[in-house]
N, C-alpha and C. Protein backbone atom coordinates (compact mmCIF):
# COMPACT_ATOMS: atom_id res chain seq x y z
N UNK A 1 -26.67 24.17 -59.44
CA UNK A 1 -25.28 24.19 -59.04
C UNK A 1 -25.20 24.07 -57.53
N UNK A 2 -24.88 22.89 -56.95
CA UNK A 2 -24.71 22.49 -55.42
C UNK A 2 -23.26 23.08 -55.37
N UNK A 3 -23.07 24.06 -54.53
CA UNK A 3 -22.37 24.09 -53.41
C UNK A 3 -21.75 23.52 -52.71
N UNK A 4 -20.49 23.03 -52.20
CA UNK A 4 -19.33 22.32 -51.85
C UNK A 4 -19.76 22.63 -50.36
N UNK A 5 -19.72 24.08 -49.98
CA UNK A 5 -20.08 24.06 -48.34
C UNK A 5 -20.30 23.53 -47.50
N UNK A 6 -22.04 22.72 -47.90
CA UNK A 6 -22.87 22.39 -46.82
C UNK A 6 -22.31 20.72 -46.43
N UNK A 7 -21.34 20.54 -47.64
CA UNK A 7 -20.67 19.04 -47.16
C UNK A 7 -19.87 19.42 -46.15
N UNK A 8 -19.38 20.49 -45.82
CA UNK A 8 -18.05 20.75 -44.69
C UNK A 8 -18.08 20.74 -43.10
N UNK A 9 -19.62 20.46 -42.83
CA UNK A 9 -19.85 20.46 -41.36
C UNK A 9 -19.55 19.42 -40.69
N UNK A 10 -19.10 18.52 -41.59
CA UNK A 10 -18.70 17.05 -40.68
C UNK A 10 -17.99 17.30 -40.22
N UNK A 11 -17.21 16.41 -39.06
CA UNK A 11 -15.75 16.49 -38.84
C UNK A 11 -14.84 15.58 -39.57
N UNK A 12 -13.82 16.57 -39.26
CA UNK A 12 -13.05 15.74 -40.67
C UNK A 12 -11.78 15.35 -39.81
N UNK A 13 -11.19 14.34 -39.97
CA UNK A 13 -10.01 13.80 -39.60
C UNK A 13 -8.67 13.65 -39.76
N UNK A 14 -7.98 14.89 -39.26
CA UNK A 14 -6.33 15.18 -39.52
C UNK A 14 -4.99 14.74 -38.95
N UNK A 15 -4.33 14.72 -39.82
CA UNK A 15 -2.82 14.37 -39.19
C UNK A 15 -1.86 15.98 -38.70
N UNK A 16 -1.02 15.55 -38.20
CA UNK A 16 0.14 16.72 -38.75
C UNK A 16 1.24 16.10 -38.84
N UNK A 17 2.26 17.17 -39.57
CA UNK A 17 3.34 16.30 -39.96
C UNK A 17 4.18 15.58 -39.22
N UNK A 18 4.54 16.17 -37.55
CA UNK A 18 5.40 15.18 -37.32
C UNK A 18 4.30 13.79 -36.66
N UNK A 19 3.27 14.22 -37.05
CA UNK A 19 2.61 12.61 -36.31
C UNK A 19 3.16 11.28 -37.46
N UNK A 20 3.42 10.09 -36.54
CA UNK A 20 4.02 9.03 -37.29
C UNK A 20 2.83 8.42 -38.57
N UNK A 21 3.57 7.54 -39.30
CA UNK A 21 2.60 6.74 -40.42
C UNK A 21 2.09 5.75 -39.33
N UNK A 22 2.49 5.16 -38.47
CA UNK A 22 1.53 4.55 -37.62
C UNK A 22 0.12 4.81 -36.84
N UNK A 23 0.69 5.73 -36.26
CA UNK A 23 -0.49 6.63 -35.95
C UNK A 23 -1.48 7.15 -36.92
N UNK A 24 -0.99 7.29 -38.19
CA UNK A 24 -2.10 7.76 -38.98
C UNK A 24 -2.74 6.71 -40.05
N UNK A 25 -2.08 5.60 -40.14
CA UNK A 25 -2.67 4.51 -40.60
C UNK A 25 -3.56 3.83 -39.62
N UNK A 26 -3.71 3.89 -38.66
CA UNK A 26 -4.71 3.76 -37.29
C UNK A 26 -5.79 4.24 -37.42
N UNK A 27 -5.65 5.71 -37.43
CA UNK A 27 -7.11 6.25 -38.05
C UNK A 27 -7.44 6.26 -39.27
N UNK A 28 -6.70 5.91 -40.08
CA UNK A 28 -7.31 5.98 -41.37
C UNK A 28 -8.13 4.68 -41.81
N UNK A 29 -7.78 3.73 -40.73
CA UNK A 29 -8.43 2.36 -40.75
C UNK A 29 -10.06 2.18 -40.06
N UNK A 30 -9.77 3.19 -38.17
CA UNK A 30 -10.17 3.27 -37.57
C UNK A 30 -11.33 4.28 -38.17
N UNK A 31 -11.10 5.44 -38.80
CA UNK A 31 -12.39 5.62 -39.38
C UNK A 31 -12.92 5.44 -40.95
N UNK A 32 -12.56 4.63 -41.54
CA UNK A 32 -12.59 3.80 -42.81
C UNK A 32 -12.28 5.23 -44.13
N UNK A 33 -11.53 6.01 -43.27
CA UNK A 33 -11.00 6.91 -44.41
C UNK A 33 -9.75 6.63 -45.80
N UNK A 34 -9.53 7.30 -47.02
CA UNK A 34 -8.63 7.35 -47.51
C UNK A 34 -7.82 8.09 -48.04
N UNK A 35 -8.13 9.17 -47.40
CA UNK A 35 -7.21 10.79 -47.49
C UNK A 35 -7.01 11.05 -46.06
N UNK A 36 -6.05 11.57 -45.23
CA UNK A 36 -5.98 12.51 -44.54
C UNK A 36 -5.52 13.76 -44.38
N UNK A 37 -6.37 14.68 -44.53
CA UNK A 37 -5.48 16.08 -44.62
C UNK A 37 -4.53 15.81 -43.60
N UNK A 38 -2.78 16.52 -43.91
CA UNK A 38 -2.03 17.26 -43.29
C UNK A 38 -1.68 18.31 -42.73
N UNK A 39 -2.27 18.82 -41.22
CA UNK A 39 -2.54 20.68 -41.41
C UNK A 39 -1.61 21.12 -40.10
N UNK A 40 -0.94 22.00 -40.27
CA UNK A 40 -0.08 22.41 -39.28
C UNK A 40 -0.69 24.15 -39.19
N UNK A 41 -1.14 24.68 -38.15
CA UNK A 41 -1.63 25.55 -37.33
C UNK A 41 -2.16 26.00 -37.96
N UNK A 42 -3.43 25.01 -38.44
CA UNK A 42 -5.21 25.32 -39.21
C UNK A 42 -5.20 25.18 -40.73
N UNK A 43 -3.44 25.32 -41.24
CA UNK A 43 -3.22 25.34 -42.57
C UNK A 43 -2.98 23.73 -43.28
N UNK A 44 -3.43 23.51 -44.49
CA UNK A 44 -3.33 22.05 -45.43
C UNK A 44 -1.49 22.24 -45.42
N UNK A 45 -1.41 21.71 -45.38
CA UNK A 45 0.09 21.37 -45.71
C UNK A 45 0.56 20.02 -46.81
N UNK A 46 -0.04 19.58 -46.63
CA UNK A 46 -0.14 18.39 -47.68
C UNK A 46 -1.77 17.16 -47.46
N UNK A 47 -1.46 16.13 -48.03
CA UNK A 47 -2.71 15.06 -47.66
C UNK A 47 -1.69 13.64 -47.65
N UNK A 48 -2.44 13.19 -47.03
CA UNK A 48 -1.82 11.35 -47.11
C UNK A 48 -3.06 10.44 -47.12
N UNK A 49 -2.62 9.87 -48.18
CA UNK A 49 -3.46 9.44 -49.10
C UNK A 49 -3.29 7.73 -48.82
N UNK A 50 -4.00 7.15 -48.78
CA UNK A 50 -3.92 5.10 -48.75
C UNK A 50 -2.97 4.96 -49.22
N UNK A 51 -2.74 5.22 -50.71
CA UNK A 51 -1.56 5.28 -51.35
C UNK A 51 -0.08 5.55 -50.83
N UNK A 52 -0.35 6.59 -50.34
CA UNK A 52 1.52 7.20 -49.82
C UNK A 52 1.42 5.96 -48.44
N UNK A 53 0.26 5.86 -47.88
CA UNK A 53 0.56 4.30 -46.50
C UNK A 53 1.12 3.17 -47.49
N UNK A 54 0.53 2.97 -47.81
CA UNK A 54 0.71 1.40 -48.76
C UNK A 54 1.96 1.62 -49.25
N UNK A 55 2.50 2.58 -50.12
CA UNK A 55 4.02 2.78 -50.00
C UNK A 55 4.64 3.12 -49.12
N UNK A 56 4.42 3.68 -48.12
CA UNK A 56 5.23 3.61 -46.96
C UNK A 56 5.56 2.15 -45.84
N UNK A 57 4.80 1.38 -46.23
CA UNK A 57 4.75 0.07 -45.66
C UNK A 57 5.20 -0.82 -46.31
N UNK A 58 6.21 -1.64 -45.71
CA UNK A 58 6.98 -2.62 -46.20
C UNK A 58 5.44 -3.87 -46.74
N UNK A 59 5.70 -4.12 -47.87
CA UNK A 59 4.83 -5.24 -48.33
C UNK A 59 4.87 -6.74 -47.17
N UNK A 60 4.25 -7.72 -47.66
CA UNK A 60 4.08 -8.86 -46.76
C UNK A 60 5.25 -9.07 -47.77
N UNK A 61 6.02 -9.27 -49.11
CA UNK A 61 6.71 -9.87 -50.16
C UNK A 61 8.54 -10.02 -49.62
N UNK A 62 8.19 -8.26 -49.36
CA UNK A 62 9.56 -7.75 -48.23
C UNK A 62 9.93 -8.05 -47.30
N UNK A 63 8.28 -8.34 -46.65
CA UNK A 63 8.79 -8.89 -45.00
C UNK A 63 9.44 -10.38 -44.99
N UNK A 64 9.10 -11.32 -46.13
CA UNK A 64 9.40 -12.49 -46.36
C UNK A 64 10.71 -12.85 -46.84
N UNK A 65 11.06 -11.49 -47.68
CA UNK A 65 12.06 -11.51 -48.37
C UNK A 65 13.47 -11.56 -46.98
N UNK A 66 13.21 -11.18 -46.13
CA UNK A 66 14.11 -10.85 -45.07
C UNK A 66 14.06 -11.73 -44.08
N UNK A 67 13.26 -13.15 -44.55
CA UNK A 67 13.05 -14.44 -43.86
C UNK A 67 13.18 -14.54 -42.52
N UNK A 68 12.21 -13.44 -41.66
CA UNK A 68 12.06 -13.53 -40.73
C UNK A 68 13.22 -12.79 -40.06
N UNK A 69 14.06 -12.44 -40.00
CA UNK A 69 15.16 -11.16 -39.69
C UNK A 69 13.86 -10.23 -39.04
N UNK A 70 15.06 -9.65 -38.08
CA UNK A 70 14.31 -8.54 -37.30
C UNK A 70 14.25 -7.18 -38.17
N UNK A 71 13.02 -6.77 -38.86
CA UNK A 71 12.64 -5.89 -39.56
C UNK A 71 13.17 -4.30 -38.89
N UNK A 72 13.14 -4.75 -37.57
CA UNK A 72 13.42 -3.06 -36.82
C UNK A 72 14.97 -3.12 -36.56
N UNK A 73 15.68 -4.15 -36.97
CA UNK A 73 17.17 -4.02 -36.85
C UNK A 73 17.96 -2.79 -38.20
N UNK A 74 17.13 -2.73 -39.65
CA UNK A 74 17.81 -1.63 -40.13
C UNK A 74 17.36 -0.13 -39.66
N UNK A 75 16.37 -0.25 -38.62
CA UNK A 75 16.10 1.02 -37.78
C UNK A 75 14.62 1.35 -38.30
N UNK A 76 14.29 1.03 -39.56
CA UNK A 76 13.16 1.44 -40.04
C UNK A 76 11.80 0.66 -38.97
N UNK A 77 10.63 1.77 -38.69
CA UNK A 77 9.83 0.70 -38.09
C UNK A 77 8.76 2.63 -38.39
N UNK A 78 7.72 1.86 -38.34
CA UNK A 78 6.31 3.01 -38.88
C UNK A 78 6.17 4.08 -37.39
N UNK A 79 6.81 3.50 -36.58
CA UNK A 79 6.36 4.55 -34.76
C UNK A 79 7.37 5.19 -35.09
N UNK A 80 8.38 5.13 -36.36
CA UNK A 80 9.58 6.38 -36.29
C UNK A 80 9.54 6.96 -37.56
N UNK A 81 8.67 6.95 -38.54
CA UNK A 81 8.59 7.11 -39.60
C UNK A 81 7.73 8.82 -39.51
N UNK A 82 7.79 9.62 -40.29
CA UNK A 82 6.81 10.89 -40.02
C UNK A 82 6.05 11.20 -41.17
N UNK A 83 4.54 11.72 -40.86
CA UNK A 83 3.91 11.97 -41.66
C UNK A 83 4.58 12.58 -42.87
N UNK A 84 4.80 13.52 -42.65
CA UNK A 84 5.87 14.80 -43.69
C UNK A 84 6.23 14.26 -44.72
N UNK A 85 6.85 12.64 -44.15
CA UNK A 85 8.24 12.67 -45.50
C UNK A 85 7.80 11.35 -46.19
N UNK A 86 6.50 11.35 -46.02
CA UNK A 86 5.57 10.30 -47.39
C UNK A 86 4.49 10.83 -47.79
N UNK A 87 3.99 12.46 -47.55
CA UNK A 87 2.88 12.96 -47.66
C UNK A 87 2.95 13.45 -48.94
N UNK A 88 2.08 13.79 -49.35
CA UNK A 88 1.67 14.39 -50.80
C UNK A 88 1.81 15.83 -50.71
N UNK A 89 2.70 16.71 -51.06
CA UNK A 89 3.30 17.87 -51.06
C UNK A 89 2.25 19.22 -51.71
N UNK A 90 2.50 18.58 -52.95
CA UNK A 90 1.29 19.31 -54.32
C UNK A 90 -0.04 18.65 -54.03
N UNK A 91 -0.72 19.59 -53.16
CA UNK A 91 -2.28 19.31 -53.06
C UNK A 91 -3.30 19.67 -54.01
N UNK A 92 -4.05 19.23 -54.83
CA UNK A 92 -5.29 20.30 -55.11
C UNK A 92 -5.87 21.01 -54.47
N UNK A 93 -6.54 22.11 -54.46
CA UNK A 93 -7.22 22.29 -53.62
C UNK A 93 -8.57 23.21 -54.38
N UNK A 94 -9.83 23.70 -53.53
CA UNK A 94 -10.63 24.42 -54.21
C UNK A 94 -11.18 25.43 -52.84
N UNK A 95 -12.07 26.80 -53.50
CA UNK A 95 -12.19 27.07 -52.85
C UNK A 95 -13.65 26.90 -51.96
N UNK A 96 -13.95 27.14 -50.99
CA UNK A 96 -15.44 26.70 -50.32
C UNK A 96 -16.85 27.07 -51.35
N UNK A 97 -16.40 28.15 -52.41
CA UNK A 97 -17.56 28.36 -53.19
C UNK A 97 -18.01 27.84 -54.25
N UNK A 98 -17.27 26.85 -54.18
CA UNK A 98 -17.09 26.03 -55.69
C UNK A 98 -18.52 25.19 -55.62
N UNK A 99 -18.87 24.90 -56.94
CA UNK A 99 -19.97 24.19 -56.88
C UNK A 99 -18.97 22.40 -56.76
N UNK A 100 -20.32 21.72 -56.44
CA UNK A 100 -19.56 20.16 -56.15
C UNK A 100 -19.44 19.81 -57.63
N UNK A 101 -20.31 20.38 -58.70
CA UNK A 101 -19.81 19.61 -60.14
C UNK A 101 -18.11 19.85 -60.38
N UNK A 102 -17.96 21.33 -59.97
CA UNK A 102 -16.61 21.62 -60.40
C UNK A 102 -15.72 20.64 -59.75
N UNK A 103 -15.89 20.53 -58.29
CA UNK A 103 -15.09 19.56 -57.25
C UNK A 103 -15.01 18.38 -57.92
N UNK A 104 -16.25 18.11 -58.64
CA UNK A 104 -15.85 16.47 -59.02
C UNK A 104 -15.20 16.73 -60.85
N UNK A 105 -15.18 17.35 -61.43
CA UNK A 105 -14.59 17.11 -62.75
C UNK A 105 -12.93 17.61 -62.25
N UNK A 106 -12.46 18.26 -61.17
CA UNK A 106 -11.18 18.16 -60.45
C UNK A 106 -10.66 16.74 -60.54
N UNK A 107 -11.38 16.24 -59.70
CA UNK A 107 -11.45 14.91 -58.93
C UNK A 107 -11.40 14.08 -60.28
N UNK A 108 -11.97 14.32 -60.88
CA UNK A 108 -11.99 12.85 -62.56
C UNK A 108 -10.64 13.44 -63.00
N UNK A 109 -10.58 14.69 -63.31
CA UNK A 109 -9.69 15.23 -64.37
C UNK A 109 -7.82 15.10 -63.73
N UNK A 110 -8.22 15.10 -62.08
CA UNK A 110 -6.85 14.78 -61.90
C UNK A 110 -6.70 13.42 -61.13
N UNK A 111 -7.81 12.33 -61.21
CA UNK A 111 -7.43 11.41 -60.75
C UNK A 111 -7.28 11.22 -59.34
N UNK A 112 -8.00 12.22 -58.81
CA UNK A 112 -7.95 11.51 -56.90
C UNK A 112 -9.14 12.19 -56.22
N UNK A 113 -9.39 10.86 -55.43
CA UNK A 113 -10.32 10.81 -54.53
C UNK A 113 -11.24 11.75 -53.52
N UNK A 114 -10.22 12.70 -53.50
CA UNK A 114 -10.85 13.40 -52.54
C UNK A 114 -10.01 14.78 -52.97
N UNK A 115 -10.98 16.25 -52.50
CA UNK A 115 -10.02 17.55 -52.78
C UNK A 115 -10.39 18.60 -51.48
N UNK A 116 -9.46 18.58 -50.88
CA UNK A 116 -9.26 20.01 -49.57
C UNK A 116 -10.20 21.04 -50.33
N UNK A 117 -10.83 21.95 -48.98
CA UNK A 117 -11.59 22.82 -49.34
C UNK A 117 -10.98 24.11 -48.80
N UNK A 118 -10.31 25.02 -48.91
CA UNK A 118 -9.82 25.65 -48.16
C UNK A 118 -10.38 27.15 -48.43
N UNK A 119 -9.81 27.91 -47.50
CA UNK A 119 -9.99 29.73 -47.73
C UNK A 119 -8.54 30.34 -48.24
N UNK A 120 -8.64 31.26 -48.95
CA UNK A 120 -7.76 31.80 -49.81
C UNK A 120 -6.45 31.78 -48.84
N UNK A 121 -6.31 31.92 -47.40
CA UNK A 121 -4.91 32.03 -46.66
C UNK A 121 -4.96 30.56 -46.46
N UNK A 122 -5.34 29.21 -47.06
CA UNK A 122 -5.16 28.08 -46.67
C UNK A 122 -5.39 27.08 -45.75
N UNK A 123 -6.22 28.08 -44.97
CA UNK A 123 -6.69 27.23 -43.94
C UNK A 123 -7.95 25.99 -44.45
N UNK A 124 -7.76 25.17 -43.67
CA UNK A 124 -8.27 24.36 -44.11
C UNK A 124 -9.95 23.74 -43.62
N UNK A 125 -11.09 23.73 -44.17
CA UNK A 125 -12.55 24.04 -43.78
C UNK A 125 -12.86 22.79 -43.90
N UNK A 126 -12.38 21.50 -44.76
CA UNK A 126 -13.01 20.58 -45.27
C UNK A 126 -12.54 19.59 -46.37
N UNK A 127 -13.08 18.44 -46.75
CA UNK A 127 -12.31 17.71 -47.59
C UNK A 127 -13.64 16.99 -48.72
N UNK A 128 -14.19 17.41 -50.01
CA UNK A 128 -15.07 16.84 -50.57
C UNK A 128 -14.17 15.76 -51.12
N UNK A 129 -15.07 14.37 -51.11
CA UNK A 129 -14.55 13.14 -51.11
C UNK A 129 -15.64 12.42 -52.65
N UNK A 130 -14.90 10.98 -53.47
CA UNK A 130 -15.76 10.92 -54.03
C UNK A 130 -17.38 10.38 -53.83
N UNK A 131 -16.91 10.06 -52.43
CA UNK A 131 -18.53 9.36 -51.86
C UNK A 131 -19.41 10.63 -51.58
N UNK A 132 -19.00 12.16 -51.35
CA UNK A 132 -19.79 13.13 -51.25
C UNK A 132 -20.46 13.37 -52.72
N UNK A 133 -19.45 12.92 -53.94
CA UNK A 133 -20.18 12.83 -54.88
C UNK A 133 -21.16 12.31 -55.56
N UNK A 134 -21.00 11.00 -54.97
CA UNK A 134 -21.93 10.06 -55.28
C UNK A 134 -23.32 10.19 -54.87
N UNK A 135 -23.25 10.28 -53.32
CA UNK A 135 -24.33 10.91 -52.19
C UNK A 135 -24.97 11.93 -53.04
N UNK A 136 -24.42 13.21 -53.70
CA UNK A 136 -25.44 13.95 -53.99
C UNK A 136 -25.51 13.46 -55.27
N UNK A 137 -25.19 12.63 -56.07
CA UNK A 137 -25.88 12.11 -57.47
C UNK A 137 -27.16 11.21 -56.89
N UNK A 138 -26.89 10.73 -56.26
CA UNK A 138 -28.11 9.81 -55.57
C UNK A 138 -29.22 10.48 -55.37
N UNK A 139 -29.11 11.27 -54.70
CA UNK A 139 -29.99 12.35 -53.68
C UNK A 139 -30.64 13.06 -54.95
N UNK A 140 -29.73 13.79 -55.96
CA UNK A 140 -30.17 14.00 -57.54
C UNK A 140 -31.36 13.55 -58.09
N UNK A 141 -30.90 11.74 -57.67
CA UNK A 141 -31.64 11.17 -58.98
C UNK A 141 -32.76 10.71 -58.12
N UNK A 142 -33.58 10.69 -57.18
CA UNK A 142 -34.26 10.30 -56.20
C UNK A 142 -35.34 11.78 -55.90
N UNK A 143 -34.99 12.39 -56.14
CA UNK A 143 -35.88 13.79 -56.31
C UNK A 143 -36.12 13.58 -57.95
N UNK A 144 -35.15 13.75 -58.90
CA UNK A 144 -36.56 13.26 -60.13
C UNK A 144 -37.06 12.31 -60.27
N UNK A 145 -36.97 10.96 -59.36
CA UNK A 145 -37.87 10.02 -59.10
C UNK A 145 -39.24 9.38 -59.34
C-alpha cells in the first residue's frame, strides 16, 4: 500500500480566485498542466480543470461566427474573466494518508484526472495526478522485472 505523501514534495502550481482565466491558462500551458488547484489563504477552494478553460473560451467556430467583429466589443475578453466563476466548486478531495490505490479508484470511479490532497482544515499539501499513477504502476512493474 503506497502512500499518496511522498508524491507531494513537488511544487505544485496554483491559481486564486480572483486571478483571471488568462493568466491561468498561461500556466497551465506554460507548465503542461491540466488541473489547477484554486487556494485562497493555503485553503483548496475549488480546481480548474482544461475543461472549465476550454469552456470558458470562446471556440475558433464562435470567433468566426461573429465574422471578424470585435470580440471585446460585448465586453467579454479572458484578462476580465475570473478564476472563481468557471472553477469547479465540488472538489474531491483525500486525505495525505491515503494510499495511491485508493487515490486512483477515486480518480476512475469519479472520472477525473487529478485529486487535491489536503489536511482535515483544508489546507491544501498537494495534487495526485493520473500520471503519478501511472509512474508508480511503472516503477511497480519494473521491480518485479
Amino acid at each position: 500500500m503506497q502512500p499518496v505523501r511522498p508524491l507531494l514534495a513537488r511544487t505544485l502550481v496554483t491559481v486564486k480566485p480572483l486571478d483571471t482565466i488568462a493568466h491561468a491558462r498561461k500556466l497551465a500551458v506554460q507548465h503542461r498542466i491540466n488541473q489547477l488547484p484554486v487556494v485562497q489563504k493555503g485553503k483548496l477552494v475549488g480546481i480548474l480543470t482544461d475543461r472549465d478553460l476550454r469552456d470558458a473560451f470562446p471556440s475558433v467556430f464562435d470567433e468566426a461566427a461573429h465574422d471578424g467583429a470585435d470580440k471585446h466589443a460585448s465586453g467579454w475578453s479572458p484578462d476580465h474573466v475570473h478564476v472563481e466563476s468557471v472553477m469547479t466548486r465540488d472538489v474531491h478531495t483525500l486525505a495525505p494518508d491515503i494510499s495511491l490505490a485508493d487515490a486512483a479508484r477515486l480518480m476512475r470511479g469519479q472520472r477525473i484526472g487529478a485529486v487535491p490532497i489536503v489536511e482535515a482544515d483544508g489546507t491544501l499539501l498537494g495534487l495526485v495526478t493520473r500520471s503519478d499513477v501511472l509512474d508508480a504502476y511503472v516503477q511497480l512493474d519494473a521491480r518485479r522485472g
